[in-house]
ModelCIF file with pLDDT and N, C-alpha, C, O atoms, coordinates in Angstrom:
data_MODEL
#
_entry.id   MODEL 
#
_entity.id                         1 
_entity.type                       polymer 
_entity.pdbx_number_of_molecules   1 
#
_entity_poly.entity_id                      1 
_entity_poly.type                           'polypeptide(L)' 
_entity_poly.nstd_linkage                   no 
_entity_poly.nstd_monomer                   no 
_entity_poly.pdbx_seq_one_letter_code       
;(UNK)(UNK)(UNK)(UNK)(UNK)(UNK)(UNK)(UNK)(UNK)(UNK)(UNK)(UNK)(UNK)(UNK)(UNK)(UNK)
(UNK)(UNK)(UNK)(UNK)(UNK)(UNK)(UNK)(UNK)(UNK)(UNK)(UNK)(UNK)(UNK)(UNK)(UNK)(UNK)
(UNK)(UNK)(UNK)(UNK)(UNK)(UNK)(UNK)(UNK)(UNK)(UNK)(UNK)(UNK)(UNK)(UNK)(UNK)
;
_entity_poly.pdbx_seq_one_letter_code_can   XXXXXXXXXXXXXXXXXXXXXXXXXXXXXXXXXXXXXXXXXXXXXXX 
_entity_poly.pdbx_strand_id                 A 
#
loop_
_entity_poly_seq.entity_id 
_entity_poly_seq.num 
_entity_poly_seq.mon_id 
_entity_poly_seq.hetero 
1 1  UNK n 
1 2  UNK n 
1 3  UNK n 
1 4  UNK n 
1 5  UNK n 
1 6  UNK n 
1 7  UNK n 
1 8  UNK n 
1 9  UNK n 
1 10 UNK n 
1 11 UNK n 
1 12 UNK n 
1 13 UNK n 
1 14 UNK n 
1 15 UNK n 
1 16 UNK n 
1 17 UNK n 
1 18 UNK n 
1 19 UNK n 
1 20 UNK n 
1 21 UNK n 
1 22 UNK n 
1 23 UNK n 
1 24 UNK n 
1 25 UNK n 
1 26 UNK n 
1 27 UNK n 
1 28 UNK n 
1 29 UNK n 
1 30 UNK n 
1 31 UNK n 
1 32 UNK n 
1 33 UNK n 
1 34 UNK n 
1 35 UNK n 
1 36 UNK n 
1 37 UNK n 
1 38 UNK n 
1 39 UNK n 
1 40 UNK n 
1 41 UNK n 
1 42 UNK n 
1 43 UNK n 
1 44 UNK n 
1 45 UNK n 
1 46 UNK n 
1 47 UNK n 
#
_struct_asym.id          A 
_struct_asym.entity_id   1 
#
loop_
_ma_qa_metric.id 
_ma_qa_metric.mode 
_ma_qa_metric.name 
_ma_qa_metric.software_group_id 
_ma_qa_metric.type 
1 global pLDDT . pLDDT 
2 local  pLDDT . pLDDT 
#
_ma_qa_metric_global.metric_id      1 
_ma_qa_metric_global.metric_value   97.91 
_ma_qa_metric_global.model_id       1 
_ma_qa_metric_global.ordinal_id     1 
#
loop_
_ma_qa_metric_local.label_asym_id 
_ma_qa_metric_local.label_comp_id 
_ma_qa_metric_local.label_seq_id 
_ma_qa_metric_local.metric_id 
_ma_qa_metric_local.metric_value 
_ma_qa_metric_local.model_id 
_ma_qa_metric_local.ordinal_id 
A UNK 1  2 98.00 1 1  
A UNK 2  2 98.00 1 2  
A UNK 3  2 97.00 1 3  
A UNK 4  2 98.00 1 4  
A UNK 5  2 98.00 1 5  
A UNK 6  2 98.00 1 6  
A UNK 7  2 98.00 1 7  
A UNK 8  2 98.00 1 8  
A UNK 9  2 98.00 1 9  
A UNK 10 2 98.00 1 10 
A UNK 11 2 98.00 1 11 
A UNK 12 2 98.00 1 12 
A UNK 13 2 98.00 1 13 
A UNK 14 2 98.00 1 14 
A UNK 15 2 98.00 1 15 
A UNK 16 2 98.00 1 16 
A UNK 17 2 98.00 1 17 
A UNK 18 2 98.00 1 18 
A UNK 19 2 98.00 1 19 
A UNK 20 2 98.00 1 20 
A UNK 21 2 98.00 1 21 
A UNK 22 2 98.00 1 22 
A UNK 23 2 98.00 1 23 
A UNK 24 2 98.00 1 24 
A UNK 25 2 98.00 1 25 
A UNK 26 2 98.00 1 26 
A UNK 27 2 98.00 1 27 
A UNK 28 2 98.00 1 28 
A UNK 29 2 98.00 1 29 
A UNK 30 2 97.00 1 30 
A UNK 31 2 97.00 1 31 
A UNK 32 2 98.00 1 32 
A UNK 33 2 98.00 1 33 
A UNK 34 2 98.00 1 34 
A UNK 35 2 98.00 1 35 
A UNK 36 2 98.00 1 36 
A UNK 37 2 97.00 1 37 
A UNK 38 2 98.00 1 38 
A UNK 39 2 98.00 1 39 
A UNK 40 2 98.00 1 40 
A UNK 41 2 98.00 1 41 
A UNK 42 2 98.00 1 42 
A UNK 43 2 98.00 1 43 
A UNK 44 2 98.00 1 44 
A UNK 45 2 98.00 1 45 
A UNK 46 2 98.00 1 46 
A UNK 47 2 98.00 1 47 
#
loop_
_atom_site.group_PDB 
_atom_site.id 
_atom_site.type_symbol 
_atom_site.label_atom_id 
_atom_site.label_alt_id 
_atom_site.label_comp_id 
_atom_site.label_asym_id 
_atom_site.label_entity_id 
_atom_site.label_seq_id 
_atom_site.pdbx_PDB_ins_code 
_atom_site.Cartn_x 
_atom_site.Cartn_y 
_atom_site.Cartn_z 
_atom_site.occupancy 
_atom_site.B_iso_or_equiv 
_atom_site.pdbx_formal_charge 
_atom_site.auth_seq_id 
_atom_site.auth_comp_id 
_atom_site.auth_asym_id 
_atom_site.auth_atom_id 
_atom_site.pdbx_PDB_model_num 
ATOM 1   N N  . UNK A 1 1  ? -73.401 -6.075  -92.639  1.00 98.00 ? 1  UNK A N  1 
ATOM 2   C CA . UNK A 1 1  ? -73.692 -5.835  -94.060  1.00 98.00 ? 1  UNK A CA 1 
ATOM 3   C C  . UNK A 1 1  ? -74.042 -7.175  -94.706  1.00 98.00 ? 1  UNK A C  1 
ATOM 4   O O  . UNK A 1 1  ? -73.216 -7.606  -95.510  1.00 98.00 ? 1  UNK A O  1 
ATOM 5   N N  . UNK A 1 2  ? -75.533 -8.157  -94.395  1.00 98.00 ? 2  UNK A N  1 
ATOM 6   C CA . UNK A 1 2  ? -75.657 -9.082  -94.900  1.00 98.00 ? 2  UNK A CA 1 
ATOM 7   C C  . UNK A 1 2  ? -75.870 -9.283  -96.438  1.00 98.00 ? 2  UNK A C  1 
ATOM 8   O O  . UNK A 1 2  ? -75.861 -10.352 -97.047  1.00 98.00 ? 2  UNK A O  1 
ATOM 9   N N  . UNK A 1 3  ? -76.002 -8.418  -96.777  1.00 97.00 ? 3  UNK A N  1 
ATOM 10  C CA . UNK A 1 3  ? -75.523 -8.523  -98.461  1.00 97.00 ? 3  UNK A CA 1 
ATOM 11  C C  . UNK A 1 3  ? -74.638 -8.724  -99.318  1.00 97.00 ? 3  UNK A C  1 
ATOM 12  O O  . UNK A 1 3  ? -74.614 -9.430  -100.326 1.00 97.00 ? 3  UNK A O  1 
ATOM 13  N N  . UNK A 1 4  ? -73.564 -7.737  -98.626  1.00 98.00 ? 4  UNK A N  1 
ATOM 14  C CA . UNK A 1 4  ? -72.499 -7.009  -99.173  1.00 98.00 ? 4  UNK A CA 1 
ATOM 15  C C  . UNK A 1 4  ? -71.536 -7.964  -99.338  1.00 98.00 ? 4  UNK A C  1 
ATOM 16  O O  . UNK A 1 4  ? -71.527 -9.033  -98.727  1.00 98.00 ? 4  UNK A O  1 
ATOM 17  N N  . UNK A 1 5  ? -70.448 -7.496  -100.418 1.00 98.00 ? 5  UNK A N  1 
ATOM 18  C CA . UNK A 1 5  ? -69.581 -8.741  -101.166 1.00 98.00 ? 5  UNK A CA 1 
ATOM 19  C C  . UNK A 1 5  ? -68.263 -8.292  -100.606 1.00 98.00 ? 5  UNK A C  1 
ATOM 20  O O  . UNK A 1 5  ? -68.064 -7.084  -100.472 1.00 98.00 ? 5  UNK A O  1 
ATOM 21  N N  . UNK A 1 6  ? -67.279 -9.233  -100.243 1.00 98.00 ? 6  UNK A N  1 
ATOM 22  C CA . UNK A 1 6  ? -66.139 -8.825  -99.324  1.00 98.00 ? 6  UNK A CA 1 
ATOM 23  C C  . UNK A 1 6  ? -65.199 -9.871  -99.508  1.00 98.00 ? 6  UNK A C  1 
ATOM 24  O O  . UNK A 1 6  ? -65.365 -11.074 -99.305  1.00 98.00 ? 6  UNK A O  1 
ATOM 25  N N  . UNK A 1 7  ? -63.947 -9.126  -100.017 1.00 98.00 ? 7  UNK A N  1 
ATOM 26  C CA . UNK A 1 7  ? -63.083 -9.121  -100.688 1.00 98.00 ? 7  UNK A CA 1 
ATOM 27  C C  . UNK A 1 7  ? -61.519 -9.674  -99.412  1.00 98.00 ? 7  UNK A C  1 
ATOM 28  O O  . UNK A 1 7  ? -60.594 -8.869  -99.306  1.00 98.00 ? 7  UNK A O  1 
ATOM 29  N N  . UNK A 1 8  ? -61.471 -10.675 -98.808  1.00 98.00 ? 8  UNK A N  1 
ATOM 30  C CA . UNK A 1 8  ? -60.832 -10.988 -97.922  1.00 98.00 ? 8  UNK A CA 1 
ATOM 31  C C  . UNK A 1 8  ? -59.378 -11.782 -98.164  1.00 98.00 ? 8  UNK A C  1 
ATOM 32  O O  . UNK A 1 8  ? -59.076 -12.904 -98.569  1.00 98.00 ? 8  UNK A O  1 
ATOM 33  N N  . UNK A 1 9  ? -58.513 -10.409 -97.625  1.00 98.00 ? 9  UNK A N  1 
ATOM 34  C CA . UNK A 1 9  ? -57.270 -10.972 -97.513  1.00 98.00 ? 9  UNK A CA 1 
ATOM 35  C C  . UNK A 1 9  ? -56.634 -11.489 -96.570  1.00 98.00 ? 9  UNK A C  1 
ATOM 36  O O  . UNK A 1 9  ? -56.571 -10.759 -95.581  1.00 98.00 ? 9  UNK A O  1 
ATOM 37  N N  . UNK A 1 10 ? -56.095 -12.538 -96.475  1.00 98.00 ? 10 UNK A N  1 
ATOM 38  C CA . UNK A 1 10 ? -55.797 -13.674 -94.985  1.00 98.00 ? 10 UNK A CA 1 
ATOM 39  C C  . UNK A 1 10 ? -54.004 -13.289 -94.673  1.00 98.00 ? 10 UNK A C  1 
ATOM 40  O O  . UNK A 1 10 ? -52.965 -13.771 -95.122  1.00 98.00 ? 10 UNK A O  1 
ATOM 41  N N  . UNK A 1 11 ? -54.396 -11.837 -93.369  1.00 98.00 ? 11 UNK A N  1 
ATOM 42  C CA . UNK A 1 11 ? -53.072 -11.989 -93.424  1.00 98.00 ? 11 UNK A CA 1 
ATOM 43  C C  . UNK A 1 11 ? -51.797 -13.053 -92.820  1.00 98.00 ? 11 UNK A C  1 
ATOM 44  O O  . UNK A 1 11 ? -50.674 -13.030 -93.325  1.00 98.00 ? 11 UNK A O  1 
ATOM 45  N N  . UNK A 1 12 ? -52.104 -13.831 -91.848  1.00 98.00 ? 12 UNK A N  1 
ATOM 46  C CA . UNK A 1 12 ? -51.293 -14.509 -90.903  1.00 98.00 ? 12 UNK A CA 1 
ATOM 47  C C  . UNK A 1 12 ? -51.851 -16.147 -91.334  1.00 98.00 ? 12 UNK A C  1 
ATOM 48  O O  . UNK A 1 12 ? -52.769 -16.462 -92.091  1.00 98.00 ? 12 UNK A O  1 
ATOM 49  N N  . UNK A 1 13 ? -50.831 -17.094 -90.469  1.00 98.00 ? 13 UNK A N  1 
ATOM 50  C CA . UNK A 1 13 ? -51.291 -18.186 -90.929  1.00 98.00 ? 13 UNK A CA 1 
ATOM 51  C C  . UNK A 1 13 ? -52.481 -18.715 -89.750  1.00 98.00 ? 13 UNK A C  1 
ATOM 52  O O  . UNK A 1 13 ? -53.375 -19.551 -89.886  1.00 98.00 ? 13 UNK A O  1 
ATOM 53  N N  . UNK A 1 14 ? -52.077 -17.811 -88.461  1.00 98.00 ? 14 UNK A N  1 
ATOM 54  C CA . UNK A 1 14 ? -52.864 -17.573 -87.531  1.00 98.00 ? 14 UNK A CA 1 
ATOM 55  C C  . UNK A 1 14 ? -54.359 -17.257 -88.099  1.00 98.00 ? 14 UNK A C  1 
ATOM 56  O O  . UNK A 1 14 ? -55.165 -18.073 -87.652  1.00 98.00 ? 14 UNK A O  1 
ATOM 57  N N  . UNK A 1 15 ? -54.773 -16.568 -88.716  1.00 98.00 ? 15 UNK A N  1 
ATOM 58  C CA . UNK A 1 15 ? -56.204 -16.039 -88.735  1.00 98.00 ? 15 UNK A CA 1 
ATOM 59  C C  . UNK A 1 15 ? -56.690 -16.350 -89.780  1.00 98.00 ? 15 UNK A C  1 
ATOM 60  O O  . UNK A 1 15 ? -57.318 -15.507 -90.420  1.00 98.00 ? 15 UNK A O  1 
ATOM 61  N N  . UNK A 1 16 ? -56.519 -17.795 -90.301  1.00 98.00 ? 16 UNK A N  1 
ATOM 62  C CA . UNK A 1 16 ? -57.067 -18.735 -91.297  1.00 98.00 ? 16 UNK A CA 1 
ATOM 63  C C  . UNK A 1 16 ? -58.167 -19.217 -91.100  1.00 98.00 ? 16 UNK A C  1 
ATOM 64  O O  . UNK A 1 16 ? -59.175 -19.091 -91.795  1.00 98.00 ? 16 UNK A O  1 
ATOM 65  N N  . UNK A 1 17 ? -57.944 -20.144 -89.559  1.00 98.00 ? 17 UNK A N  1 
ATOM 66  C CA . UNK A 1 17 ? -59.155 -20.819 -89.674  1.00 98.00 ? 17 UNK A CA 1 
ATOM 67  C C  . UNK A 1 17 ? -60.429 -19.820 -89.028  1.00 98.00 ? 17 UNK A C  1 
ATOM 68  O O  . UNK A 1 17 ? -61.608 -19.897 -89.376  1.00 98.00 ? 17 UNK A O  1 
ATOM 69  N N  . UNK A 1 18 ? -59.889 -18.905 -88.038  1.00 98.00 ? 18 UNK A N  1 
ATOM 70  C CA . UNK A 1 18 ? -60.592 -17.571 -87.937  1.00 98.00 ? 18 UNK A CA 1 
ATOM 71  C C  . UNK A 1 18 ? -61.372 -17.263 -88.557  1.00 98.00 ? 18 UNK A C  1 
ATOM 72  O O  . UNK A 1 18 ? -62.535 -17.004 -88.248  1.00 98.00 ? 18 UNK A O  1 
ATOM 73  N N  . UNK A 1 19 ? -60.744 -17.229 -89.801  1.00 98.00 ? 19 UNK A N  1 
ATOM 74  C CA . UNK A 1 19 ? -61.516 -16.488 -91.022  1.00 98.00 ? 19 UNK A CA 1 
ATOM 75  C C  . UNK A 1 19 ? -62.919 -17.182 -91.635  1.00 98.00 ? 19 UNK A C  1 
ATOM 76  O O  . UNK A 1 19 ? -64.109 -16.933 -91.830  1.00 98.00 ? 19 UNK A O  1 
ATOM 77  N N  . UNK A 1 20 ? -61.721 -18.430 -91.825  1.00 98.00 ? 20 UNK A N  1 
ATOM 78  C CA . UNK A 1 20 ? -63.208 -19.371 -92.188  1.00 98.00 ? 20 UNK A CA 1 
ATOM 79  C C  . UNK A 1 20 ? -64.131 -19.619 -91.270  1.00 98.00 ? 20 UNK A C  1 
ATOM 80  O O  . UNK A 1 20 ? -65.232 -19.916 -91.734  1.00 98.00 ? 20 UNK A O  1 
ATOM 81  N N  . UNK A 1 21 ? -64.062 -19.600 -90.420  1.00 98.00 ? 21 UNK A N  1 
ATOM 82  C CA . UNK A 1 21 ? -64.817 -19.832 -89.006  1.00 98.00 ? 21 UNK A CA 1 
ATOM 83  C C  . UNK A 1 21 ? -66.045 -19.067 -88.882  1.00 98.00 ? 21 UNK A C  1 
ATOM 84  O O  . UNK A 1 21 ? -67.110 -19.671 -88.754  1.00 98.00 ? 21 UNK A O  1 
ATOM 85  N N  . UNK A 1 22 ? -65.993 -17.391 -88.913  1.00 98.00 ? 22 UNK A N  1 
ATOM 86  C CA . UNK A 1 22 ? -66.378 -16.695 -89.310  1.00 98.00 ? 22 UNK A CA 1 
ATOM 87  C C  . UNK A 1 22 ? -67.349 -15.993 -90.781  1.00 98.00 ? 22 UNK A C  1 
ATOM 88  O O  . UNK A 1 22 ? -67.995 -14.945 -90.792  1.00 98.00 ? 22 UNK A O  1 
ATOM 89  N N  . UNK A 1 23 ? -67.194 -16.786 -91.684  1.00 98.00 ? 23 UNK A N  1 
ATOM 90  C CA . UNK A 1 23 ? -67.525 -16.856 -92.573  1.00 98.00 ? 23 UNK A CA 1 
ATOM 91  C C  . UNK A 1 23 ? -68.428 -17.937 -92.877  1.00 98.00 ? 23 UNK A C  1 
ATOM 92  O O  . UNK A 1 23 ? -69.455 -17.718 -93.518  1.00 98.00 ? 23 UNK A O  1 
ATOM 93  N N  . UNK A 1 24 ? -68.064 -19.307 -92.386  1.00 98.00 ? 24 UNK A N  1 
ATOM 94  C CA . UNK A 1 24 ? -69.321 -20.140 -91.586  1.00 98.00 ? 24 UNK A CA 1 
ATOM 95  C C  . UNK A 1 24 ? -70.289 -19.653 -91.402  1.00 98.00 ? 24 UNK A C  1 
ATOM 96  O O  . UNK A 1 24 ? -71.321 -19.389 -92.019  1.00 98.00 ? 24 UNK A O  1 
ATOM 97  N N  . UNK A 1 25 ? -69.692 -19.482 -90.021  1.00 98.00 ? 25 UNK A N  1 
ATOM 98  C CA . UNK A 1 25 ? -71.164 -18.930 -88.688  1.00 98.00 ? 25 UNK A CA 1 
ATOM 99  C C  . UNK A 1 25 ? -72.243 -17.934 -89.440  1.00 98.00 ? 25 UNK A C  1 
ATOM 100 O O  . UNK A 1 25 ? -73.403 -17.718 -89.090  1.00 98.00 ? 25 UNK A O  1 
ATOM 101 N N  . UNK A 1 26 ? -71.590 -17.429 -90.486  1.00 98.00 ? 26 UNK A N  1 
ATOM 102 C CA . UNK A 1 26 ? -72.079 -16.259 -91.047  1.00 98.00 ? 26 UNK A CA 1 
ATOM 103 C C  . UNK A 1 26 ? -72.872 -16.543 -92.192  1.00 98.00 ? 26 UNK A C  1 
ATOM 104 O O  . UNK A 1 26 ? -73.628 -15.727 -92.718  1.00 98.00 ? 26 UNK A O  1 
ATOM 105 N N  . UNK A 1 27 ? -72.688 -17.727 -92.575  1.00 98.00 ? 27 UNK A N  1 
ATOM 106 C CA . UNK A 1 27 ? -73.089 -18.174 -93.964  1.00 98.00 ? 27 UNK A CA 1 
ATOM 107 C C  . UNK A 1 27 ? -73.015 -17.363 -95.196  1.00 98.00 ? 27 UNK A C  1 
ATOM 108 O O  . UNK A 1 27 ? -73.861 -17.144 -96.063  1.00 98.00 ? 27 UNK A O  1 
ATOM 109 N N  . UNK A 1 28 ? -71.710 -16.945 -95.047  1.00 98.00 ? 28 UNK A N  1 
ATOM 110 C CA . UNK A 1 28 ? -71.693 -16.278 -95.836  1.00 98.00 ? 28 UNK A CA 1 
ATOM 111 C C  . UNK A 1 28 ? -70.096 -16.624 -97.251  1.00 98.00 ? 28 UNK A C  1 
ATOM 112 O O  . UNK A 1 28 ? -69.276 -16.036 -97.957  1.00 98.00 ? 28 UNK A O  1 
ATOM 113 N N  . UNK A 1 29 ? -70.525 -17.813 -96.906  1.00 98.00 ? 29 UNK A N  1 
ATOM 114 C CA . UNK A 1 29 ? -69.442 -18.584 -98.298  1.00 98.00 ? 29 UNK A CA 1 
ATOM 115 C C  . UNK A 1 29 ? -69.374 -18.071 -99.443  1.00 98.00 ? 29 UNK A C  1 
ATOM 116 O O  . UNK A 1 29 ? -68.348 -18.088 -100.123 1.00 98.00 ? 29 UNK A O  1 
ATOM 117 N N  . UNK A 1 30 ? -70.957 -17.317 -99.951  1.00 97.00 ? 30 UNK A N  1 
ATOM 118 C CA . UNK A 1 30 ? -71.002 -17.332 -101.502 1.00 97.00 ? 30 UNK A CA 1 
ATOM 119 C C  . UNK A 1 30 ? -70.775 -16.074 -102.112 1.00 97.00 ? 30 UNK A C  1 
ATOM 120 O O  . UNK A 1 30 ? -70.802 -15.832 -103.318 1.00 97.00 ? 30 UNK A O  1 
ATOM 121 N N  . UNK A 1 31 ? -70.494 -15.105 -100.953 1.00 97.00 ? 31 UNK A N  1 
ATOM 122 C CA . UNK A 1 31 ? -70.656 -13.732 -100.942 1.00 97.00 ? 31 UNK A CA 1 
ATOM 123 C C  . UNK A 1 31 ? -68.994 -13.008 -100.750 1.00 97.00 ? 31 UNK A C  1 
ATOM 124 O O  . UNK A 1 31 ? -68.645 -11.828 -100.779 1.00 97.00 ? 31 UNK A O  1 
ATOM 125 N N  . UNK A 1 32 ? -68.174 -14.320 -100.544 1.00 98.00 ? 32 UNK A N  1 
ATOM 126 C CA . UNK A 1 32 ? -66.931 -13.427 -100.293 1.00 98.00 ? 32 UNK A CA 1 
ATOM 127 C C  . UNK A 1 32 ? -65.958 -14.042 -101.162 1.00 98.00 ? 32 UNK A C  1 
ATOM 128 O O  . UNK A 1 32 ? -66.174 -15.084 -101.781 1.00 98.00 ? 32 UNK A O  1 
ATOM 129 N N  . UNK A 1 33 ? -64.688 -13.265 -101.207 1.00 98.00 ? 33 UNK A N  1 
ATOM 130 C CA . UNK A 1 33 ? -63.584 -14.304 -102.496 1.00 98.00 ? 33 UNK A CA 1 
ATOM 131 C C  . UNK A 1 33 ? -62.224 -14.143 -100.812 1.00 98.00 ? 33 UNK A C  1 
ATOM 132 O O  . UNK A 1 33 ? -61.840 -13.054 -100.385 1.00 98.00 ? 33 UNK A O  1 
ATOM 133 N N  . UNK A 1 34 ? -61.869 -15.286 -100.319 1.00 98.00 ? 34 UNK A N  1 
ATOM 134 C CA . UNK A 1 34 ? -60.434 -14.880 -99.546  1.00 98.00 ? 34 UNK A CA 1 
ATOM 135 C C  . UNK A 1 34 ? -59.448 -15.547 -100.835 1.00 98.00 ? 34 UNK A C  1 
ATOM 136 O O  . UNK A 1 34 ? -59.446 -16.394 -101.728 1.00 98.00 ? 34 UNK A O  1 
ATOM 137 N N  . UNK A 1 35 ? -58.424 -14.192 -100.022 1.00 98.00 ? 35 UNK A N  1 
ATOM 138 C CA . UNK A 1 35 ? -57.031 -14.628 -100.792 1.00 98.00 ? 35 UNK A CA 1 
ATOM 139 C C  . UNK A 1 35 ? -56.002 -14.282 -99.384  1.00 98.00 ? 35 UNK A C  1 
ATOM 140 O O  . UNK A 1 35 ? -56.323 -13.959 -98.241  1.00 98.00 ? 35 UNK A O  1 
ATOM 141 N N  . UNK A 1 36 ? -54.631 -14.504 -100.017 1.00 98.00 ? 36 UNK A N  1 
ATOM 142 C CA . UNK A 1 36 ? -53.541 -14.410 -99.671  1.00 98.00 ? 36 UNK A CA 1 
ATOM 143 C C  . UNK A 1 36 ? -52.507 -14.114 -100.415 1.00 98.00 ? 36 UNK A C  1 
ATOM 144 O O  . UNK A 1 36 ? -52.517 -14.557 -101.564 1.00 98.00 ? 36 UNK A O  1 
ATOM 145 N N  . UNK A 1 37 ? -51.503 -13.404 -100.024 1.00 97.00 ? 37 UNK A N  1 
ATOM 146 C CA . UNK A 1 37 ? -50.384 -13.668 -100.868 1.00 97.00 ? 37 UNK A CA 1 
ATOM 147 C C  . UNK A 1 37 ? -49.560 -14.982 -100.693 1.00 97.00 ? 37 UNK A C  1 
ATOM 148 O O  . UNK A 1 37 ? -48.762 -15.201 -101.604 1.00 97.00 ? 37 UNK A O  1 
ATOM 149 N N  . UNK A 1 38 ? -49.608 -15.778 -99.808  1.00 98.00 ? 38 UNK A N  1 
ATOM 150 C CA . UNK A 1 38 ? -48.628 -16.704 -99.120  1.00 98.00 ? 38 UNK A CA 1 
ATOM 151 C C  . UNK A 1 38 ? -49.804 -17.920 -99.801  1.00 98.00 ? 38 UNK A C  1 
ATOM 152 O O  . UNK A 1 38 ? -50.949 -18.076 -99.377  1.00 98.00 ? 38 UNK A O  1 
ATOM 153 N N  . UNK A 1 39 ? -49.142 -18.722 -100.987 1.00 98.00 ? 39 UNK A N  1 
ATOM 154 C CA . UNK A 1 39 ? -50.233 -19.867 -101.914 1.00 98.00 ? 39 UNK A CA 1 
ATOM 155 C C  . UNK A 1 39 ? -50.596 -20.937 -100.629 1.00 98.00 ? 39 UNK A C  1 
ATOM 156 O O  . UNK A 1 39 ? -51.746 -21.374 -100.583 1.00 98.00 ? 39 UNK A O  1 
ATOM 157 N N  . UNK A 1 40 ? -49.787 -21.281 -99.773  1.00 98.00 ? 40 UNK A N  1 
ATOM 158 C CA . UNK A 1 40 ? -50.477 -22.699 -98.954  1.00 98.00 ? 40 UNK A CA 1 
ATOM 159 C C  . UNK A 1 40 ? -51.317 -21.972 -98.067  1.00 98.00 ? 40 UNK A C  1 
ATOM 160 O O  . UNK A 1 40 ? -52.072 -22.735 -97.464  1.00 98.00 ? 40 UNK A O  1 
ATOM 161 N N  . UNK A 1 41 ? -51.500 -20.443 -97.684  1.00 98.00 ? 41 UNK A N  1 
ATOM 162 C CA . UNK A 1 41 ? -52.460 -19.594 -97.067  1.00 98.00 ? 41 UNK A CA 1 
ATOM 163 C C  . UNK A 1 41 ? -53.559 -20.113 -97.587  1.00 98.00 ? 41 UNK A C  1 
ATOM 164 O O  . UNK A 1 41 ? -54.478 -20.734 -97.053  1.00 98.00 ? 41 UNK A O  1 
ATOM 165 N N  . UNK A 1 42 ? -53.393 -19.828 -98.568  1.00 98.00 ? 42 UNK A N  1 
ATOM 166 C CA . UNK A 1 42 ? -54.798 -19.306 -99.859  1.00 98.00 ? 42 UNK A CA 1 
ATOM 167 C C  . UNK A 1 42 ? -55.001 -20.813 -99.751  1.00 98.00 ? 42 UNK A C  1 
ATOM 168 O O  . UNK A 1 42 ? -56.144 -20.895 -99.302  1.00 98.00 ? 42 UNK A O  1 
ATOM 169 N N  . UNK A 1 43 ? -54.690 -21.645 -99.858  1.00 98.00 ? 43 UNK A N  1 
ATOM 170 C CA . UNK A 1 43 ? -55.493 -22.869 -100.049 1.00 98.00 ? 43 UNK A CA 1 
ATOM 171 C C  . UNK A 1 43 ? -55.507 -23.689 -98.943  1.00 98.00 ? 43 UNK A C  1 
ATOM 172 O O  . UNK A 1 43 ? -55.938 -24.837 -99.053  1.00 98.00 ? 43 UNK A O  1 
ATOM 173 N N  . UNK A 1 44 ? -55.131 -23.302 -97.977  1.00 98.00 ? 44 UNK A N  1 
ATOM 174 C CA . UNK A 1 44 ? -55.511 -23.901 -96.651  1.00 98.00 ? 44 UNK A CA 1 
ATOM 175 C C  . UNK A 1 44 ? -57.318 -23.177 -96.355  1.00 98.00 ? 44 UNK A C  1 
ATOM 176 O O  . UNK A 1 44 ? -58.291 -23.819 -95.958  1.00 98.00 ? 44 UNK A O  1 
ATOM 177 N N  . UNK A 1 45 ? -57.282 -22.179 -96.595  1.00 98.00 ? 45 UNK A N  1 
ATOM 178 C CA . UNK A 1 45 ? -58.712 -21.336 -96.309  1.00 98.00 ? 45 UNK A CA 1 
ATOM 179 C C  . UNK A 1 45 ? -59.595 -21.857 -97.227  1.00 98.00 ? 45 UNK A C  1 
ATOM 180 O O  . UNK A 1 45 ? -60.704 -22.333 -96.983  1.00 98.00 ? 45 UNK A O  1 
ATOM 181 N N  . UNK A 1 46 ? -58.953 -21.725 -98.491  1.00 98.00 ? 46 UNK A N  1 
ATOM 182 C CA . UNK A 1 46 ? -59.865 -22.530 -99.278  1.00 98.00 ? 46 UNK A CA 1 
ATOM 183 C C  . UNK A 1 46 ? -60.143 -23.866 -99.601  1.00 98.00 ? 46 UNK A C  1 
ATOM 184 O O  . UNK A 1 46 ? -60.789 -24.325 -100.543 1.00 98.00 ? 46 UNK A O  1 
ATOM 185 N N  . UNK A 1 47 ? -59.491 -24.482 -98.575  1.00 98.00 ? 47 UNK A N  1 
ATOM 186 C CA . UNK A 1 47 ? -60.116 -26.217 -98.245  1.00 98.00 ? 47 UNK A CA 1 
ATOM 187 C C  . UNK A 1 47 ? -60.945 -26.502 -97.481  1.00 98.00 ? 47 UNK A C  1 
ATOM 188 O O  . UNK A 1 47 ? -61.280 -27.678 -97.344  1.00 98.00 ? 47 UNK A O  1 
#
């Protein structure tokens, strides 16, 4: 769905850099919001 806007919740501390990794490769930075409930989650992904 190279359009589509996606709403990503980071569950583990495991599948962080995963995530971002993925979201890379994908170029798709501008198109998604990640969160977490766990705050050093959320801003480890988002560094």
């Amino acid at each position: 769905f190279p359009t589509a806007l996606f709403n990503i919740d980071i569950k583990t501390d495991a599948a962080a850099e995963p995530t971002a990794r993925a979201i890379r490769d994908q170029r798709a930075t501008a198109r998604v919001l990640v969160t977490s409930f766990n705050e050093r989650r959320r801003r480890h992904v988002v560094s």
